[in-house]
Protein backbone atom coordinates (compact mmCIF):
# COMPACT_ATOMS: atom_id res chain seq x y z
CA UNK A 1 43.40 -46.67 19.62
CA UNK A 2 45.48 -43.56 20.17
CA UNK A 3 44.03 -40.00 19.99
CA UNK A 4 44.73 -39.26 16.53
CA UNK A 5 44.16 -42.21 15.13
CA UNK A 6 40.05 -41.95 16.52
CA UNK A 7 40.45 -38.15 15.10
CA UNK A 8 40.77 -39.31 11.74
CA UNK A 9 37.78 -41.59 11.85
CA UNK A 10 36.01 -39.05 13.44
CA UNK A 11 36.66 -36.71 10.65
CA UNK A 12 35.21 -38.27 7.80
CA UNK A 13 31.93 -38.44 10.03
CA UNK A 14 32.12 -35.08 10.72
CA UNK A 15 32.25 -34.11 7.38
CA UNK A 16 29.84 -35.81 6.42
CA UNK A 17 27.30 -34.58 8.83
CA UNK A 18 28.50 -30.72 7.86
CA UNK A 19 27.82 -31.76 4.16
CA UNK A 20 24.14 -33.19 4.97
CA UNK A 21 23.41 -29.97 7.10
CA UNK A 22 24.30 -27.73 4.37
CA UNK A 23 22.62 -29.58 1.91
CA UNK A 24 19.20 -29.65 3.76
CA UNK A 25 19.67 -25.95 4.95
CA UNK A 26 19.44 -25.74 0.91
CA UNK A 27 16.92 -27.45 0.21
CA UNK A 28 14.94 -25.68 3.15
CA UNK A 29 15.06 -22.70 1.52
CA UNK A 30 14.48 -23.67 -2.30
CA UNK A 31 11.45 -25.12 -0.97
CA UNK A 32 10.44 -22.09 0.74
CA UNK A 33 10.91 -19.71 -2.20
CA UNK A 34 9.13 -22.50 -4.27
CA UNK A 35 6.16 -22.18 -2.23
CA UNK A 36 6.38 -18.38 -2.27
CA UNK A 37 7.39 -18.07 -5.96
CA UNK A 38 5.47 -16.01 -7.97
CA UNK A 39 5.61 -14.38 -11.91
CA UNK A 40 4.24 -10.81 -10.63
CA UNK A 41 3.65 -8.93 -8.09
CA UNK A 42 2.06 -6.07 -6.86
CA UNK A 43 0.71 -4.45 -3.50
CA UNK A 44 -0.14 -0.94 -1.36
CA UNK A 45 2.46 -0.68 1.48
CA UNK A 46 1.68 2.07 4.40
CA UNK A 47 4.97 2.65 6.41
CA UNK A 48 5.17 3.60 9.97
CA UNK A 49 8.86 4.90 11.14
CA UNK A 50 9.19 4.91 15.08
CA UNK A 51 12.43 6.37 16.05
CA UNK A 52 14.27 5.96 19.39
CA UNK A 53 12.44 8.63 20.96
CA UNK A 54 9.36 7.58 20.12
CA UNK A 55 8.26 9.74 17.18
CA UNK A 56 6.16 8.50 14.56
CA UNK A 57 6.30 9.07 10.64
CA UNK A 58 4.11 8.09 8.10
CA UNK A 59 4.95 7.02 4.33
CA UNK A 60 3.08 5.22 1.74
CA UNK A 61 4.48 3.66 -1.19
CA UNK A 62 3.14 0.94 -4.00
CA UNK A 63 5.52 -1.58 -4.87
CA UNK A 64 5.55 -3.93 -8.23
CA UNK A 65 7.59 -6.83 -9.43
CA UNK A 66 8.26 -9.33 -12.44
CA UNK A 67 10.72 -11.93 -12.41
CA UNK A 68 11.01 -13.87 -9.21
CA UNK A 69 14.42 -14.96 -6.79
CA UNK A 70 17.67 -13.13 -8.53
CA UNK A 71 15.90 -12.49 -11.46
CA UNK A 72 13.62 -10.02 -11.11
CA UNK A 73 13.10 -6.03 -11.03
CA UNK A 74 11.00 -4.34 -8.77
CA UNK A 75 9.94 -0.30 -8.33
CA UNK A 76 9.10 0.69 -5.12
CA UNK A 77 7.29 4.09 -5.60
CA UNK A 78 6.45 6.92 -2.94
CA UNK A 79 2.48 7.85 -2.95
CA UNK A 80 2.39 9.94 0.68
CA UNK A 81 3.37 12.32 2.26
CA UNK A 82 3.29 15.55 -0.05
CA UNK A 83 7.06 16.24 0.18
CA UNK A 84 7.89 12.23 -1.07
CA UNK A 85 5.21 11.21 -3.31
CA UNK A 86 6.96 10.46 -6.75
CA UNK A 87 10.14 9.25 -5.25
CA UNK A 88 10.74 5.88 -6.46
CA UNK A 89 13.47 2.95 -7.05
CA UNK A 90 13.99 0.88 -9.71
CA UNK A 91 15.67 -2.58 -8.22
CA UNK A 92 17.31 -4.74 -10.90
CA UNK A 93 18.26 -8.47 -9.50
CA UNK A 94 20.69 -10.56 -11.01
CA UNK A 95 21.38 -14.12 -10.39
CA UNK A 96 25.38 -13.99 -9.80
CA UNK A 97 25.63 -10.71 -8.22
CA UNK A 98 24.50 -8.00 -6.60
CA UNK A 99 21.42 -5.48 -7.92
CA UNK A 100 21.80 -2.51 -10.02
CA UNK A 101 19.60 0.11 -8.36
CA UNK A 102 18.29 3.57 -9.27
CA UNK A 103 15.99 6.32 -7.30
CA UNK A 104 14.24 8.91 -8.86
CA UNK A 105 13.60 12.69 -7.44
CA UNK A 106 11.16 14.12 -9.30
CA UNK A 107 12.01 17.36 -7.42
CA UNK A 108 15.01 18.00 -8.88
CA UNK A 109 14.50 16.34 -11.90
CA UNK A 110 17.12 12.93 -12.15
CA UNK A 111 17.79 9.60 -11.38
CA UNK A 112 20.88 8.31 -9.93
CA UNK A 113 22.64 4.79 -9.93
CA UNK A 114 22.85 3.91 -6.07
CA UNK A 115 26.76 3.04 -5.88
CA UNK A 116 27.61 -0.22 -4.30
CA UNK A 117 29.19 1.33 -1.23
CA UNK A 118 26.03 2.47 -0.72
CA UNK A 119 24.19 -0.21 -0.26
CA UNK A 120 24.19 -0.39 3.25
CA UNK A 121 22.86 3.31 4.18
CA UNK A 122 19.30 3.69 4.88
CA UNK A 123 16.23 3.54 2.35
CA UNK A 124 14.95 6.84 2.40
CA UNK A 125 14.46 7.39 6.32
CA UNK A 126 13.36 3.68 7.06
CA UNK A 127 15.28 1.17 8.57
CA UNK A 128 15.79 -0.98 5.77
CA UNK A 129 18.86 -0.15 3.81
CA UNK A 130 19.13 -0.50 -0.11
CA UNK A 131 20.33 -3.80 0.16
CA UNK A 132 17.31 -5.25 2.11
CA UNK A 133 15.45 -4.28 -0.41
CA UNK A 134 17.10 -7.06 -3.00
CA UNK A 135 15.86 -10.50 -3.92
CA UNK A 136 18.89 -12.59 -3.87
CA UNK A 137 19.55 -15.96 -5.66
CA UNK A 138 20.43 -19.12 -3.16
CA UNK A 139 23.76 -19.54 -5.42
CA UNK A 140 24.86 -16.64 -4.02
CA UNK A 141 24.80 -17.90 -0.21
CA UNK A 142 26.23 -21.09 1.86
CA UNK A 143 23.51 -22.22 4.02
CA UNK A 144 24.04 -24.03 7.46
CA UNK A 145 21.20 -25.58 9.37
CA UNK A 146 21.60 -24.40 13.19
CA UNK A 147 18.90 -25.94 15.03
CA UNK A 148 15.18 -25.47 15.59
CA UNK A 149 13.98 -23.18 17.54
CA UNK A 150 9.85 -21.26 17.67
CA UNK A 151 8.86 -17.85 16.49
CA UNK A 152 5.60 -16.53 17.73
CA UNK A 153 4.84 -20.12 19.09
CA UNK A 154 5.37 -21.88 15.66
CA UNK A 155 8.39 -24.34 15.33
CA UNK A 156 10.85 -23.05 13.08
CA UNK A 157 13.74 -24.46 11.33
CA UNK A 158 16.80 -21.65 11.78
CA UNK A 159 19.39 -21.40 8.87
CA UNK A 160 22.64 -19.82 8.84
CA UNK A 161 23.35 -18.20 5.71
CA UNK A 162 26.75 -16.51 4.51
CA UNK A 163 27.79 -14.97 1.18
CA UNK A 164 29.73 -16.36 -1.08
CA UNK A 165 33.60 -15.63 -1.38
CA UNK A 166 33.54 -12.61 -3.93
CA UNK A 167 29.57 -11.69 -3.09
CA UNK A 168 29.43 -8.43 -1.89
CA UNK A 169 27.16 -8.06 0.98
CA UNK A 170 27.19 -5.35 4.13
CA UNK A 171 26.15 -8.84 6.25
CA UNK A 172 28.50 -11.37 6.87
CA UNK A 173 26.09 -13.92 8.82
CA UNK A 174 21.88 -13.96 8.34
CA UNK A 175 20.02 -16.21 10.47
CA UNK A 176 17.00 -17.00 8.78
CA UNK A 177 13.88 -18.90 11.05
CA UNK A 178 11.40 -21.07 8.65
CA UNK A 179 8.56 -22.02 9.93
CA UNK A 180 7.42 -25.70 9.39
CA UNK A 181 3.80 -25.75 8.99
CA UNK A 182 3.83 -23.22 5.81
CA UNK A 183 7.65 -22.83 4.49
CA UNK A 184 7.24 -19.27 5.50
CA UNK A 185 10.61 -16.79 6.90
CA UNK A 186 9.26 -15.97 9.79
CA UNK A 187 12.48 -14.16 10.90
CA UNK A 188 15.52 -12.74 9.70
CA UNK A 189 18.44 -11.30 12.12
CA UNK A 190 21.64 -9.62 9.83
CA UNK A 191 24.95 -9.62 11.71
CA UNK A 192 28.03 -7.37 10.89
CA UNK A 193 30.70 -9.71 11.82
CA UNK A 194 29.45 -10.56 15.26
CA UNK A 195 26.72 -8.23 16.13
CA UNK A 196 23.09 -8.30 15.21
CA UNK A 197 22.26 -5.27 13.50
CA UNK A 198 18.97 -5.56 12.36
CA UNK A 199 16.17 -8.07 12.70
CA UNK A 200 13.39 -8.72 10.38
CA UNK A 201 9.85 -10.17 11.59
CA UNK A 202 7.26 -11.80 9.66
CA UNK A 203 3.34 -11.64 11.11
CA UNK A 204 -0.06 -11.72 9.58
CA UNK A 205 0.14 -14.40 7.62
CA UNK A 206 -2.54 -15.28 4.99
CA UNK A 207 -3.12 -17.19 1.77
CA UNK A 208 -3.53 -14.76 -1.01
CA UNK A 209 -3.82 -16.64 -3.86
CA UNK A 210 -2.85 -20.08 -2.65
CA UNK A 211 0.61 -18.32 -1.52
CA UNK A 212 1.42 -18.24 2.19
CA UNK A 213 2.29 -14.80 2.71
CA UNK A 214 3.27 -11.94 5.41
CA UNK A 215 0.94 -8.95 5.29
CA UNK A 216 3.39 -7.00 8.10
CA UNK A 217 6.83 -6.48 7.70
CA UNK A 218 8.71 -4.86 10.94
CA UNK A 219 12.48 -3.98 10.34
CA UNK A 220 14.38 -2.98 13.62
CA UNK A 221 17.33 -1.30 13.45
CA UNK A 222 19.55 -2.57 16.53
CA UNK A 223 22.40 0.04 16.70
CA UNK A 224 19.82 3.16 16.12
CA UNK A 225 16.85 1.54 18.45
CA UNK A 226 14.52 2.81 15.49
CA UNK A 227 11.82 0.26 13.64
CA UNK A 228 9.93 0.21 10.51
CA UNK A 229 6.40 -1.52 10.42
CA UNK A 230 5.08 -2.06 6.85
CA UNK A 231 1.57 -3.28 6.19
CA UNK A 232 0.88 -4.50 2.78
CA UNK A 233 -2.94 -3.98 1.16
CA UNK A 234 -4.43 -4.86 -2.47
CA UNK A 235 -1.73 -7.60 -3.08
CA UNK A 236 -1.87 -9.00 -6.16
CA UNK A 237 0.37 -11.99 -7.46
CA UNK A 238 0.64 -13.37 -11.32
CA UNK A 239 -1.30 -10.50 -12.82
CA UNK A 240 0.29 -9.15 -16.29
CA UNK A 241 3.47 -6.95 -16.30
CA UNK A 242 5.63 -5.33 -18.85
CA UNK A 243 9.46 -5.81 -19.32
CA UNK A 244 8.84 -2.39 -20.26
CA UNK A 245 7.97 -0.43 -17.07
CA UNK A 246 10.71 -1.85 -15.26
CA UNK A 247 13.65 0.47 -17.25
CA UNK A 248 14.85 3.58 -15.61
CA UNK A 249 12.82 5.44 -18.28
CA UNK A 250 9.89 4.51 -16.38
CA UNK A 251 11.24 5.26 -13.11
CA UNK A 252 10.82 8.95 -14.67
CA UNK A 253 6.74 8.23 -15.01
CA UNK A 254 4.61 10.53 -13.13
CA UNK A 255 2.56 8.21 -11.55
C-alpha cells in the first residue's frame, strides 16, 4: 500500500472523528445552557475595577432578564457611585445575529444605539466590552472539543468555539472549560486571531433555585493588565417580567 493510497483511507476516518468532536462539543454546551436555562432573571451586582497600577473602583449595578440563550433582553442598570447611578443598557439578543444595544445617560438626557463597530470597546470603565455582555445562540458558533483539562481542581471538558462565516464577532477563537460534575463554564479565554485577550473565570458556585450557578464573575483584560470582579447578591430566577420594561422607553425610567 503506497502513501496515498493509506491517505485516502485515512481520510474518511479522520473525518469522521472531526464530525463526532464537533457534534459532542455541541451537545456539551446545549446541555450546559439546558441546565442553566432560565425564563427570568434578576440579581444585585457590586463591581470592583483593579487597574494595572493597582487602583481600585467601585460600581454597583442591578441587572434583569427575560428570554433565555439568543432570545432574550436584558438591562443592566447603574445604582453607585453618585456620578453613574441611572446609567443603564438595554441588551436585545437575537437568535441569528448579533444584539441591538442601547445606554442611557440620564445626565444629558438620551439614549444612543451602541454601533456595531463598537462592540468591542469597553463597558463603561470595566473590562468587559459591549459584546461580553450578549447571550449568544449555539447556531451562531462551530464548536470543537479540544481536550480535558481542570479548573480550580475540577475536571473540565474545554471547547473551541468560532463564529460562524458572516457572524460578526471582535473574537475569532473562545475556549470555553465545562466542568463535569455540574455542566457549569467554569472558564472562558477570547482570542483576537492568535492572542488571548481576555479571560473569564467562574467561582462561587451555588444552587439557587435548583440552578448551578456562579456568584463571582472576574473579567481580565490581558493587553491592559486591568480586571473586573463582579459579585452577584439577591438573585432571583423565574420570577414575573414584562415584555414591557425591556423597550428603550424604559431604559429612560428613573429607577
Amino acid at each position: 500500500m503506497n502513501s496515498r493510497t493509506a491517505l485516502a483511507l485515512l481520510t474518511p476516518v479522520s473525518c469522521l472523528l472531526t464530525s463526532l468532536q464537533a457534534q459532542d462539543a455541541r451537545q456539551l454546551i446545549e446541555e450546559s445552557q439546558r441546565r442553566g436555562r432560565s425564563n427570568s432573571q434578576r440579581y444585585e451586582g457590586s463591581i470592583e475595577v483593579v487597574g494595572a497600577n493597582s487602583k481600585v473602583s467601585k460600581k454597583s449595578w442591578s441587572f434583569e432578564r427575560i428570554g433565555a440563550y439568543g432570545d432574550s433582553k436584558a438591562i443592566i442598570r447603574f445604582t453607585a457611585p453618585a456620578e453613574v447611578k441611572g446609567v443603564a443598557l438595554l441588551v436585545s439578543n437575537h437568535p441569528d445575529r448579533a444584539s441591538d444595544q442601547w445606554m442611557w445617560t440620564p445626565s444629558i438626557g438620551r439614549d444612543r444605539r451602541i454601533a456595531l463597530q463598537d462592540r468591542s470597546t469597553r463597558f463603561f470603565g470595566t473590562d468587559f466590552s459591549f459584546e461580553d455582555l450578549e447571550e449568544r445562540d449555539v447556531n451562531q458558533f462551530d464548536f470543537k472539543l479540544a481536550g480535558e483539562e481542570p479548573i480550580d481542581g475540577v475536571s473540565c471538558w474545554r471547547i473551541e468555539a468560532r463564529p460562524r462565516q458572516g457572524k460578526s464577532s471582535q473574537y475569532t477563537l473562545t475556549r470555553i472549560w465545562i466542568r463535569k460534575d455540574n455542566y457549569v463554564r467554569a472558564q472562558y479565554e477570547s482570542y483576537i486571531k492568535d492572542q488571548v485577550v481576555r479571560r473569564l473565570r467562574h467561582s462561587d458556585i451555588k444552587n439557587v433555585q435548583g440552578i448551578w450557578t456562579p456568584l463571582t464573575l472576574e473579567m481580565t483584560d490581558l493587553r491592559r493588565k486591568s480586571r473586573t470582579i463582579l459579585r452577584t447578591d439577591k438573585l432571583i430566577y423565574n420570577m414575573p417580567m414584562k415584555e414591557d420594561d425591556f423597550t428603550v422607553q424604559a431604559l429612560r425610567r428613573e429607577q
